[in-house]
C-alpha atoms as a PDB file:
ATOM      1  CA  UNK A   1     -53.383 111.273 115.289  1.00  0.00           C
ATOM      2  CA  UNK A   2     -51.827 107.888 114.850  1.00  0.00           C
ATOM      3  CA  UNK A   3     -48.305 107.712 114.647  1.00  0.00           C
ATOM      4  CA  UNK A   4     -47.160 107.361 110.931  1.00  0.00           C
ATOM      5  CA  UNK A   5     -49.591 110.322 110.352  1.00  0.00           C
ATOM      6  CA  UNK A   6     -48.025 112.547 112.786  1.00  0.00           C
ATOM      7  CA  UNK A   7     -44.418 111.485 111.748  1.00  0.00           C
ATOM      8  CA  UNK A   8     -45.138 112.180 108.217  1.00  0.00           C
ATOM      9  CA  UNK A   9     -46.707 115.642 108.748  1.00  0.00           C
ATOM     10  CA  UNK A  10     -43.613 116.649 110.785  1.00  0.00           C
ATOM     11  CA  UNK A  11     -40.401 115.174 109.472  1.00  0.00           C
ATOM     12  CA  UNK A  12     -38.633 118.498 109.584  1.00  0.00           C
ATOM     13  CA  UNK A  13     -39.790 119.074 112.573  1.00  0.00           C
ATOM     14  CA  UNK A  14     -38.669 115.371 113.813  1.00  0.00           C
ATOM     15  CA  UNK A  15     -35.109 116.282 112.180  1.00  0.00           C
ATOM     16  CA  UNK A  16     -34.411 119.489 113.361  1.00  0.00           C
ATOM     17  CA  UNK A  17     -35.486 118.134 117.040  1.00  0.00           C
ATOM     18  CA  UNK A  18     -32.909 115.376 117.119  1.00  0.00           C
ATOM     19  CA  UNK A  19     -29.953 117.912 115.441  1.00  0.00           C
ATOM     20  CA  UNK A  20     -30.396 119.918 118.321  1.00  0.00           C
ATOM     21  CA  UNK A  21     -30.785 117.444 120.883  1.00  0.00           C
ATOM     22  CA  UNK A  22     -27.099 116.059 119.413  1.00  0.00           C
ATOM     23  CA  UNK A  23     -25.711 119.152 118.987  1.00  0.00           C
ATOM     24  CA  UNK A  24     -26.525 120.114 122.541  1.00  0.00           C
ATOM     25  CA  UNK A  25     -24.714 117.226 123.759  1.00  0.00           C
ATOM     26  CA  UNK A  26     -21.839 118.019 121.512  1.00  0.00           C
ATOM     27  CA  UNK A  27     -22.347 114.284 119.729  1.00  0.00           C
ATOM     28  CA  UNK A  28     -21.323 113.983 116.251  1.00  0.00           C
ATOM     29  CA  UNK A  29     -23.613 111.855 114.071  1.00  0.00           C
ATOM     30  CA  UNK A  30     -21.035 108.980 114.357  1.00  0.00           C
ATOM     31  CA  UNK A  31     -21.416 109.549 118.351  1.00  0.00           C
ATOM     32  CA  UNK A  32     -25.033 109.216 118.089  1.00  0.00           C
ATOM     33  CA  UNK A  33     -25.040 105.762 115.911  1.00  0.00           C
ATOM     34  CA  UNK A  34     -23.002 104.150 118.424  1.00  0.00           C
ATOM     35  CA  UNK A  35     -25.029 105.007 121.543  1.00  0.00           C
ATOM     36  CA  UNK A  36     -27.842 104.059 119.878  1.00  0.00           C
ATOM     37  CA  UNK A  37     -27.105 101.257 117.614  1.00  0.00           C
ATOM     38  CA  UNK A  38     -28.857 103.243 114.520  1.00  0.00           C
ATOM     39  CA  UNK A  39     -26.378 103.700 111.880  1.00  0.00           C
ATOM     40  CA  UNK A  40     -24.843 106.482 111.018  1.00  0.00           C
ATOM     41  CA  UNK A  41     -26.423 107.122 107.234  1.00  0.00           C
ATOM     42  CA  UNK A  42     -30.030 106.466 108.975  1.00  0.00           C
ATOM     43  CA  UNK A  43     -29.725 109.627 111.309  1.00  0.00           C
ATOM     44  CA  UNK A  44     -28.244 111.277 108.451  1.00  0.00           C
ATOM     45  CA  UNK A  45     -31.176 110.456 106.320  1.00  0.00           C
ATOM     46  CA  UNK A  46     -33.192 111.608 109.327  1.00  0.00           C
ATOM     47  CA  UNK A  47     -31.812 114.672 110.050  1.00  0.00           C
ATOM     48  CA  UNK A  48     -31.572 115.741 106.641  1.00  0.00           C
ATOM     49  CA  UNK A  49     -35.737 114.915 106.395  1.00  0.00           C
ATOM     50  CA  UNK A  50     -35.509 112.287 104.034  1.00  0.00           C
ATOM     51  CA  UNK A  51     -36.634 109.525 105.798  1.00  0.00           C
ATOM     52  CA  UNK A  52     -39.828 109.021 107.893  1.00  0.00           C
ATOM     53  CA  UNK A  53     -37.762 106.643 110.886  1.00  0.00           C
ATOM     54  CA  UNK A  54     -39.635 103.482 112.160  1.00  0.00           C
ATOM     55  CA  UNK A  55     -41.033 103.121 116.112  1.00  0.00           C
ATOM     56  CA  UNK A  56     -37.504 101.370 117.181  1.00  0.00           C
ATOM     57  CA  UNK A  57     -35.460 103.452 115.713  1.00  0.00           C
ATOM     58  CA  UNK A  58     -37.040 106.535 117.563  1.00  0.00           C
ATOM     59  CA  UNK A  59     -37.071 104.330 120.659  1.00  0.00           C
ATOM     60  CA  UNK A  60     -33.190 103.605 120.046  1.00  0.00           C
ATOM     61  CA  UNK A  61     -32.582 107.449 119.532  1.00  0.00           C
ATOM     62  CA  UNK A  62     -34.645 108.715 122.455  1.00  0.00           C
ATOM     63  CA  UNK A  63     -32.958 106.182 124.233  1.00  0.00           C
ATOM     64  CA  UNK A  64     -29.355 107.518 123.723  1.00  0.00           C
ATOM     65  CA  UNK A  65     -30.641 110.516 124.273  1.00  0.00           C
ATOM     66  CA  UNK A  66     -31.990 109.592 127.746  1.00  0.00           C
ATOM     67  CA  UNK A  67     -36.007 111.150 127.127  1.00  0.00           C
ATOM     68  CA  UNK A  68     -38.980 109.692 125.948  1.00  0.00           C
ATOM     69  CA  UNK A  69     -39.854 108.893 122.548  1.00  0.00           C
ATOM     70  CA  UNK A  70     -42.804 111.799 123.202  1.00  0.00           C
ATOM     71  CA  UNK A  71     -40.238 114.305 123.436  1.00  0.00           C
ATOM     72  CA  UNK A  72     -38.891 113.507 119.881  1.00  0.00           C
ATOM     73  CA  UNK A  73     -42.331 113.911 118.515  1.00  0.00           C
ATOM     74  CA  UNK A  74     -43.146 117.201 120.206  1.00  0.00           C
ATOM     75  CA  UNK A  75     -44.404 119.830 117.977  1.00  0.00           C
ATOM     76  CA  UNK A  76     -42.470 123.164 118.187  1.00  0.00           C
ATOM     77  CA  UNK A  77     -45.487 124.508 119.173  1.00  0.00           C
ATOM     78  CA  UNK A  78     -46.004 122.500 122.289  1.00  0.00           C
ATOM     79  CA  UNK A  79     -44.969 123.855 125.411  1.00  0.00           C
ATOM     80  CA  UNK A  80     -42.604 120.485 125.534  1.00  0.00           C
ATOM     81  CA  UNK A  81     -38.862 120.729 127.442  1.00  0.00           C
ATOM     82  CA  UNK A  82     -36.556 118.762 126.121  1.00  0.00           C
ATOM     83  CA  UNK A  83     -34.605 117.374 129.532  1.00  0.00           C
ATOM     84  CA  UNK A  84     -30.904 117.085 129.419  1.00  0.00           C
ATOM     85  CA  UNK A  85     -28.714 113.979 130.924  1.00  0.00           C
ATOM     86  CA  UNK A  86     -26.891 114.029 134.157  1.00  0.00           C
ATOM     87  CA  UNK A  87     -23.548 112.979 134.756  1.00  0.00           C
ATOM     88  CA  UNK A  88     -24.777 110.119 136.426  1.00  0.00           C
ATOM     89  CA  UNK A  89     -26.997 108.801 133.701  1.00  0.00           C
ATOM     90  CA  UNK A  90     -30.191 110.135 135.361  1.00  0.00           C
ATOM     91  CA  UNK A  91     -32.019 113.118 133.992  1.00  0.00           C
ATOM     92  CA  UNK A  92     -32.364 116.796 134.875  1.00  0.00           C
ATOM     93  CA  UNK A  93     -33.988 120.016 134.203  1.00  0.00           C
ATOM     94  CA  UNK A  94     -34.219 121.171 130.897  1.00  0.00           C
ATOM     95  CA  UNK A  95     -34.408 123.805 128.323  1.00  0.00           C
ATOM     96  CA  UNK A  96     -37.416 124.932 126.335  1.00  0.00           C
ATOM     97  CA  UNK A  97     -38.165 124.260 122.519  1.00  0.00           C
ATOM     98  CA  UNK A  98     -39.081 127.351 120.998  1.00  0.00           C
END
């Protein structure tokens, strides 16, 4: 499924994946736009499933986030883990997406 496709099918999906991947970290939306350089009313617009985000933005956002952009696109239904950042800037373990 190409990726605009996929994206489109799933935007709720997409939006409540990167809530919880903030909210897990504690990260206000503010605290999110400034590790990733996305502004603030774009991960709103995101989260909120009103906006269908381009490739670098999702790179950007997976980036702060320290996984790969495939993890972001995960369907709920995939057997995915979402992998949590170490103190050290490296990654670790996990916790599964139900």
């Amino acid at each position: 499924m190409l990726y605009a496709d996929r994206l489109e099918q799933d935007t709720e999906g997409l939006a409540e994946r990167v809530f919880g991947l903030r909210a897990q970290r504690g990260w206000s939306q503010v605290e999110l736009s400034r590790r990733s350089g996305v502004t603030q009313a774009t991960i709103s617009s995101l989260e909120g499933a009103r906006r269908v985000p381009t490739l670098p933005t999702l790179r950007k956002i997976s980036k702060a986030f320290g996984i790969p952009v495939r993890e972001l696109l995960a369907d709920n239904s995939d057997t995915t883990t979402l992998t949590k950042p170490q103190e050290d800037g490296g990654v670790t373990g996990g916790r599964q997406v139900s």
